[in-house]
Protein backbone atom coordinates (compact mmCIF):
# COMPACT_ATOMS: atom_id res chain seq x y z
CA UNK A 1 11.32 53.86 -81.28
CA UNK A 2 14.75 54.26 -81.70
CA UNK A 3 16.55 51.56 -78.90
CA UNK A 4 14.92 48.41 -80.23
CA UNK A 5 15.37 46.38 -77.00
CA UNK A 6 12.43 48.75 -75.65
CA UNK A 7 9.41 47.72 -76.71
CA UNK A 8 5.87 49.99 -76.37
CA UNK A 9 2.46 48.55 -76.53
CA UNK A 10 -0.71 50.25 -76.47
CA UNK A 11 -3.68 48.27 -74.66
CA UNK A 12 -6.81 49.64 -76.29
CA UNK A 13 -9.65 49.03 -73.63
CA UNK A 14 -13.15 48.84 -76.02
CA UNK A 15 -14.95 47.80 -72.08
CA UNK A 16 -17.28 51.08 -72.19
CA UNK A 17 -16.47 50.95 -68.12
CA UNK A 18 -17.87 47.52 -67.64
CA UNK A 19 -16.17 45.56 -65.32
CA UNK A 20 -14.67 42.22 -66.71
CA UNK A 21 -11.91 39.67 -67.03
CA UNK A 22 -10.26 40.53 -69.99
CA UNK A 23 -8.25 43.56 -69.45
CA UNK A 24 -6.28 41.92 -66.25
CA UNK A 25 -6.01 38.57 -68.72
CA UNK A 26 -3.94 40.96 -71.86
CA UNK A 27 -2.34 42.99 -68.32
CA UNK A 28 -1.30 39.32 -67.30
CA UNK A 29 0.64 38.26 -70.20
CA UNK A 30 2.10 41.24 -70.88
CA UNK A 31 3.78 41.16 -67.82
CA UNK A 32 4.36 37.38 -67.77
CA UNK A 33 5.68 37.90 -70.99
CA UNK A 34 8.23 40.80 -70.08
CA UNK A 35 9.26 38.81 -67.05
CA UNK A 36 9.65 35.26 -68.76
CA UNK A 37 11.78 36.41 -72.10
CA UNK A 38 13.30 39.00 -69.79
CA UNK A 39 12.91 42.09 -72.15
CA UNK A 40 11.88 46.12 -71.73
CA UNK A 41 8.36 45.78 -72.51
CA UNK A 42 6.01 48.93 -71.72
CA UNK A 43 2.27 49.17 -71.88
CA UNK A 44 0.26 51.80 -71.71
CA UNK A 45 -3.59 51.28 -71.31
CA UNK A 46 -5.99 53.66 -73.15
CA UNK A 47 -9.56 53.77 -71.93
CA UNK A 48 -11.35 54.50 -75.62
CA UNK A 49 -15.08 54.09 -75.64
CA UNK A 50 -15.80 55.87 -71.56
CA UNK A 51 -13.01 58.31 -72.29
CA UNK A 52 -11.91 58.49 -75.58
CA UNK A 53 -8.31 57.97 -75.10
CA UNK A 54 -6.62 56.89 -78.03
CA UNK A 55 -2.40 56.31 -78.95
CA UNK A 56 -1.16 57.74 -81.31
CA UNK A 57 1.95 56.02 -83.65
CA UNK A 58 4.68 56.39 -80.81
CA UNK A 59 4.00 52.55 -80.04
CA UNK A 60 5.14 49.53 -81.66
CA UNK A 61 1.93 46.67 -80.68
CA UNK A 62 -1.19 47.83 -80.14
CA UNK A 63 -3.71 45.10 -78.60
CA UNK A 64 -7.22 46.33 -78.67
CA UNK A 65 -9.53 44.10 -76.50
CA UNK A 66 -13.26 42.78 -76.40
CA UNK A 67 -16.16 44.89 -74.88
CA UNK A 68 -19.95 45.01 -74.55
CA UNK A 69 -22.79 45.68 -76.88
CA UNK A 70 -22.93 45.83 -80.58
CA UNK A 71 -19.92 46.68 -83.04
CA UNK A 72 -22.44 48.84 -84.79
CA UNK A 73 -22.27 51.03 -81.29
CA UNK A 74 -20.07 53.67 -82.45
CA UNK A 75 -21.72 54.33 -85.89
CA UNK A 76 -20.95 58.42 -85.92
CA UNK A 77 -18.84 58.48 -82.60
CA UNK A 78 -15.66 60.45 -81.94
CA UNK A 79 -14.12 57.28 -80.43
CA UNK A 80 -15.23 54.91 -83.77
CA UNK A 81 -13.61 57.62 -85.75
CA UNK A 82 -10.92 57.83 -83.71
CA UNK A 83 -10.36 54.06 -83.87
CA UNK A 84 -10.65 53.63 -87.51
CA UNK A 85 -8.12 56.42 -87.98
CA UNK A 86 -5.81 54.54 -85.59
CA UNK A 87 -6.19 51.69 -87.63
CA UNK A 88 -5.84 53.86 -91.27
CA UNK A 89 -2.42 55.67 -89.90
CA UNK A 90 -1.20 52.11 -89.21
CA UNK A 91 -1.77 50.91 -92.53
CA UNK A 92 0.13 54.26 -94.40
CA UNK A 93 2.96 53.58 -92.01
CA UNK A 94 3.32 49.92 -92.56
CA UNK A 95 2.79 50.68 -96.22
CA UNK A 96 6.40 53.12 -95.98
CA UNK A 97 8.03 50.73 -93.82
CA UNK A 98 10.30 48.20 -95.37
CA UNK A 99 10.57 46.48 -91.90
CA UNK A 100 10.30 48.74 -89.21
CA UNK A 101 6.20 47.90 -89.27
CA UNK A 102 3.39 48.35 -85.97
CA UNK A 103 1.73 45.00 -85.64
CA UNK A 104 -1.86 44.93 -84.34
CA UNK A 105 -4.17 42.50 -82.73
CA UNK A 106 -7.68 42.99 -82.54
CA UNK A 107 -9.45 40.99 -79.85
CA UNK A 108 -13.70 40.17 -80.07
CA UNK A 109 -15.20 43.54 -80.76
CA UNK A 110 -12.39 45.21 -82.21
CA UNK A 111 -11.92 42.57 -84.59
CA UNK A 112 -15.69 42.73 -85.45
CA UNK A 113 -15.53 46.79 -85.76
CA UNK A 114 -12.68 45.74 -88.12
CA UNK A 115 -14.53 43.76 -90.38
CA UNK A 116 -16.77 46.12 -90.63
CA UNK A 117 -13.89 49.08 -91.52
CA UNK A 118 -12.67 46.77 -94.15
CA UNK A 119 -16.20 45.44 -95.64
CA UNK A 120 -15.07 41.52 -94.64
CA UNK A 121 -17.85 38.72 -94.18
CA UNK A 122 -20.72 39.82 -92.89
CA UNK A 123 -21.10 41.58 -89.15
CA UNK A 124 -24.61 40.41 -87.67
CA UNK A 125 -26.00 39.64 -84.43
CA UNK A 126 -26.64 35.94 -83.11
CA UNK A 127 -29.82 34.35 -82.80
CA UNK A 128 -28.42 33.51 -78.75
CA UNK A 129 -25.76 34.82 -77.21
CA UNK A 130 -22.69 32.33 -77.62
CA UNK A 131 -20.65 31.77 -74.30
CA UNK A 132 -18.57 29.00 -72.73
CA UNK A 133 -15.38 27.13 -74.09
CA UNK A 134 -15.59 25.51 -77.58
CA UNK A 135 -13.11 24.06 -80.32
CA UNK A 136 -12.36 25.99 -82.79
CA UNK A 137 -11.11 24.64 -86.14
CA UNK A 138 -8.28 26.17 -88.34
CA UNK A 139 -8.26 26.55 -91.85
CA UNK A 140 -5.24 25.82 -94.40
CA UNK A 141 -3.91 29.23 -94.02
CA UNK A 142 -4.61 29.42 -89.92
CA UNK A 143 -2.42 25.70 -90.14
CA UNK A 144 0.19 27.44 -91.71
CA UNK A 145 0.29 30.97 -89.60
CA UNK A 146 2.98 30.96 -86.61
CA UNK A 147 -0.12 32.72 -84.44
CA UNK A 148 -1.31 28.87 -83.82
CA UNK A 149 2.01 27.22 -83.80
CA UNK A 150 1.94 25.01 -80.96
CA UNK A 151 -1.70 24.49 -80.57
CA UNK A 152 -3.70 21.47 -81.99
CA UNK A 153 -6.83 21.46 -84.67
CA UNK A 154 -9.23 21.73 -83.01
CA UNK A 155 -8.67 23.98 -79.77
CA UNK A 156 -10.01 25.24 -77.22
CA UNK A 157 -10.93 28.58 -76.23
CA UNK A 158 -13.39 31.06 -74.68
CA UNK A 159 -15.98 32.40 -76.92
CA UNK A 160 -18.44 35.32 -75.73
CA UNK A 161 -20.45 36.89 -78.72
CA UNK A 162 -23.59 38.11 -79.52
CA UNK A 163 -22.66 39.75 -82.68
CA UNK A 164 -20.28 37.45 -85.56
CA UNK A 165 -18.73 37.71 -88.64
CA UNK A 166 -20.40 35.27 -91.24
CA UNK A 167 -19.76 34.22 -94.93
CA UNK A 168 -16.22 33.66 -95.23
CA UNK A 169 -16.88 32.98 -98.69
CA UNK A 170 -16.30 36.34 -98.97
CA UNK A 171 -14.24 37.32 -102.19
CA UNK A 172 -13.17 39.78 -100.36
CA UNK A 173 -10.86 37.50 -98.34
CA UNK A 174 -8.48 36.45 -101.16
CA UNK A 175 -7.08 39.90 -101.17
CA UNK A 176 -4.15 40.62 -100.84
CA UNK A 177 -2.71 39.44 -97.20
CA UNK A 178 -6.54 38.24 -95.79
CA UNK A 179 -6.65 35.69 -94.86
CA UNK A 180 -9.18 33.29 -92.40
CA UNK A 181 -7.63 31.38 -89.95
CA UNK A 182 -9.57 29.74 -88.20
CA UNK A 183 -13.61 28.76 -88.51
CA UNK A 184 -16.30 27.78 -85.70
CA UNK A 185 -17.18 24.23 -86.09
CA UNK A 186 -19.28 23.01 -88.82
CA UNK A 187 -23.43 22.65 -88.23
CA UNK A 188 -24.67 20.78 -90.65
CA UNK A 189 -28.19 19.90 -88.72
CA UNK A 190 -28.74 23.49 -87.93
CA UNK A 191 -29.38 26.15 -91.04
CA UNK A 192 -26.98 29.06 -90.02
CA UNK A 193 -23.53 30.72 -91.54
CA UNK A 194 -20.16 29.19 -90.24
CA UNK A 195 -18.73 32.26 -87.89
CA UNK A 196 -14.82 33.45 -89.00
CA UNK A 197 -13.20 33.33 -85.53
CA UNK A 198 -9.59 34.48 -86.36
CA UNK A 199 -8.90 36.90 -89.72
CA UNK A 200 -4.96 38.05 -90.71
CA UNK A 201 -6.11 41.37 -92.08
CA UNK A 202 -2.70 42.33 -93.08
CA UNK A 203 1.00 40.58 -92.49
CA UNK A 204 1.05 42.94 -89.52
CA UNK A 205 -2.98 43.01 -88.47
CA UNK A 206 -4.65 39.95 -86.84
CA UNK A 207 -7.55 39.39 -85.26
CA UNK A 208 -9.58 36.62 -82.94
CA UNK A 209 -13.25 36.26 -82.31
CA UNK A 210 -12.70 33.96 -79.86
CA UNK A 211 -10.67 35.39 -76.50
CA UNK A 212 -6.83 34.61 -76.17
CA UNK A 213 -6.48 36.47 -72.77
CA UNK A 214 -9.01 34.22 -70.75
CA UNK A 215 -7.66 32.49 -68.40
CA UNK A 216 -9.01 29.74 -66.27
CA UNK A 217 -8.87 31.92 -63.21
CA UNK A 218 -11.52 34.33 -64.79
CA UNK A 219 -13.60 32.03 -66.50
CA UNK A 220 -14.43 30.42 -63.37
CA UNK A 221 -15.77 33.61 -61.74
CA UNK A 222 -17.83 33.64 -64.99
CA UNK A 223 -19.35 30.62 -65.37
CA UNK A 224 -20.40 30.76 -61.50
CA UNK A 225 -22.45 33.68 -62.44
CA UNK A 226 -26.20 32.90 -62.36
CA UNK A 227 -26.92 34.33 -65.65
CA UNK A 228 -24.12 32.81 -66.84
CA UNK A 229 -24.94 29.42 -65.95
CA UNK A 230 -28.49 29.89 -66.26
CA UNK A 231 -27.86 30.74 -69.79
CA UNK A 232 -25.61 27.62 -70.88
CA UNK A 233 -27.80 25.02 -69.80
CA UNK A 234 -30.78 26.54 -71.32
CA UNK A 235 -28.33 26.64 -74.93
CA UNK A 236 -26.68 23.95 -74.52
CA UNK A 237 -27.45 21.22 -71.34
CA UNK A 238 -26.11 21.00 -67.80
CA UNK A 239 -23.97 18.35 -69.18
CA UNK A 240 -22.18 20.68 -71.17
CA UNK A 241 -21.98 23.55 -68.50
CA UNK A 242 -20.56 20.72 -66.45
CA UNK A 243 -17.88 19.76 -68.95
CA UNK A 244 -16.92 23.59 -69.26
CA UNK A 245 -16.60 23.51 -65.60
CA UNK A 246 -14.12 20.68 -65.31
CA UNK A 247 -12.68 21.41 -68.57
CA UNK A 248 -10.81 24.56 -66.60
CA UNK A 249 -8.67 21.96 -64.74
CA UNK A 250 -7.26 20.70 -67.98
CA UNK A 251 -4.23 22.19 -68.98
CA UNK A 252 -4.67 21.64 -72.74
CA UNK A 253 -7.78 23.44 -73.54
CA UNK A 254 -7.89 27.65 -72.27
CA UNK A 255 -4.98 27.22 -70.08
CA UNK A 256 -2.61 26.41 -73.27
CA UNK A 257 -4.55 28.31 -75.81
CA UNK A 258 -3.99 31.65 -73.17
CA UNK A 259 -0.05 30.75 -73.33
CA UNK A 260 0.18 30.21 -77.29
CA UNK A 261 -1.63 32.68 -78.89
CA UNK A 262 -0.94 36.30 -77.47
CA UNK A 263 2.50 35.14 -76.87
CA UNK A 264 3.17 34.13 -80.35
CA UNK A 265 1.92 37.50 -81.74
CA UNK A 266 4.36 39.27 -79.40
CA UNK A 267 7.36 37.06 -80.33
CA UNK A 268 6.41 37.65 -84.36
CA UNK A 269 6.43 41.43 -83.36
CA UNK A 270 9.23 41.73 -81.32
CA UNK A 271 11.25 39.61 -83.74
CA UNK A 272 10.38 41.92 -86.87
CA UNK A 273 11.49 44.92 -84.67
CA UNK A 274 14.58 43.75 -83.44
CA UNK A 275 15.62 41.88 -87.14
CA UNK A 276 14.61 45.67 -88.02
């Protein structure tokens, strides 16, 4: 874009038309962002998976969120292709920018369908479905990256996942800019791969597991489900459903991890465009 005190994003809904918390959560900081650093910020939502809307490269962020089901889903799909080209056309313009680069961030499944795209770790489903609020532990490199700036090691944050992305052992990962971030916590009594939860794919292209947008607000109306509940205790105690229930009140676990991380991706991007 050409006046560099407008800024476009593209909000790449991956829901499939099932209702949940996540969309409003990126809607939410958007505009809290706009209205707190007082700046012409845009968004324009794009419905991909139900209607296979897509942006094109008129935008400069492009958030693509979570969504149901398996990031094997759109194996063959218009909308997968359609994604993956996104992604590609990205990339080439980046690659021709000296500054004036799109910076992405891919949230849950997108940033499992991008693993996939770019053959990192492993993409397989869970044993259980993981859900609730857990620590999450950075690496060296996710220490050093301005996305966590501000946030302690371990934090907190909502993780929903049936599907991961295991072995970041991967050789693959010392390419060029990969780089993990940020690891699940260590098992040692139980025999199963250490999930990546946050990958920089590129300088401009980062990606979470775990979800920045929740907010305590809609993890409440989740964890009040039945199923919900029903399912936590039965993985991992009432105790711990308990603590995940009170843990909403405290303002350093989702509440902070909701105001660092999103935010800190828009001020790297906003920054780059208007030092552009």
């Amino acid at each position: 874009m050409s006046d560099r005190n407008k800024i476009s994003v593209a909000v790449i809904d991956m829901n499939n038309g099932v209702i949940n918390q996540g969309m409003r959560g990126i809607q939410e900081i958007l505009t809290r962002y706009r209205e707190e650093m007082d700046i012409d910020l845009h968004f324009e939502v794009f419905d991909l998976r139900q209607k296979g809307e897509i942006p094109d490269l008129d935008h400069d962020i492009y958030i693509s969120s979570g969504g149901p089901g398996s990031p094997y889903d759109g194996e063959g799909q218009p909308w997968e292709n359609d994604f993956f080209s996104l992604l590609d056309k990205i990339l080439a313009f980046n690659a021709l920018q000296e500054l004036n680069k799109k910076h992405v961030f891919l949230i849950c499944h997108s940033f499992q369908m991008a693993c996939r795209k770019f053959g990192l770790g492993q993409v397989v489903k869970r044993r259980s479905t993981a859900f609730g609020i857990f620590p999450v532990f950075l690496t060296e490199a996710g220490e050093d990256d301005v996305l966590f700036s501000g946030l302690t090691n371990p934090f907190f944050t909502v993780d929903s996942r049936d599907w991961q992305v295991t072995n970041p052992e991967d050789a693959l990962f010392a390419v060029a800019d990969t780089q993990v971030l940020a690891l699940e916590k260590e098992r040692p009594h139980v025999d199963l791969d250490r999930c990546v939860m946050a990958i920089r794919f590129t300088n401009e292209i980062v990606g979470t597991q775990f979800h920045p947008e929740a907010d305590p607000l809609g993890m409440k109306r989740y964890l009040l489900q039945e199923d919900k509940k029903a399912g936590i205790i039965a993985n991992h105690g009432e105790e711990k459903y308990m603590d995940m229930l009170n843990s909403l009140e405290d303002p350093a676990r989702i509440q902070l991890t909701q105001r660092i991380v999103l935010p800190n991706f828009l001020n790297r991007a906003i920054n780059a465009l208007q030092e552009a």
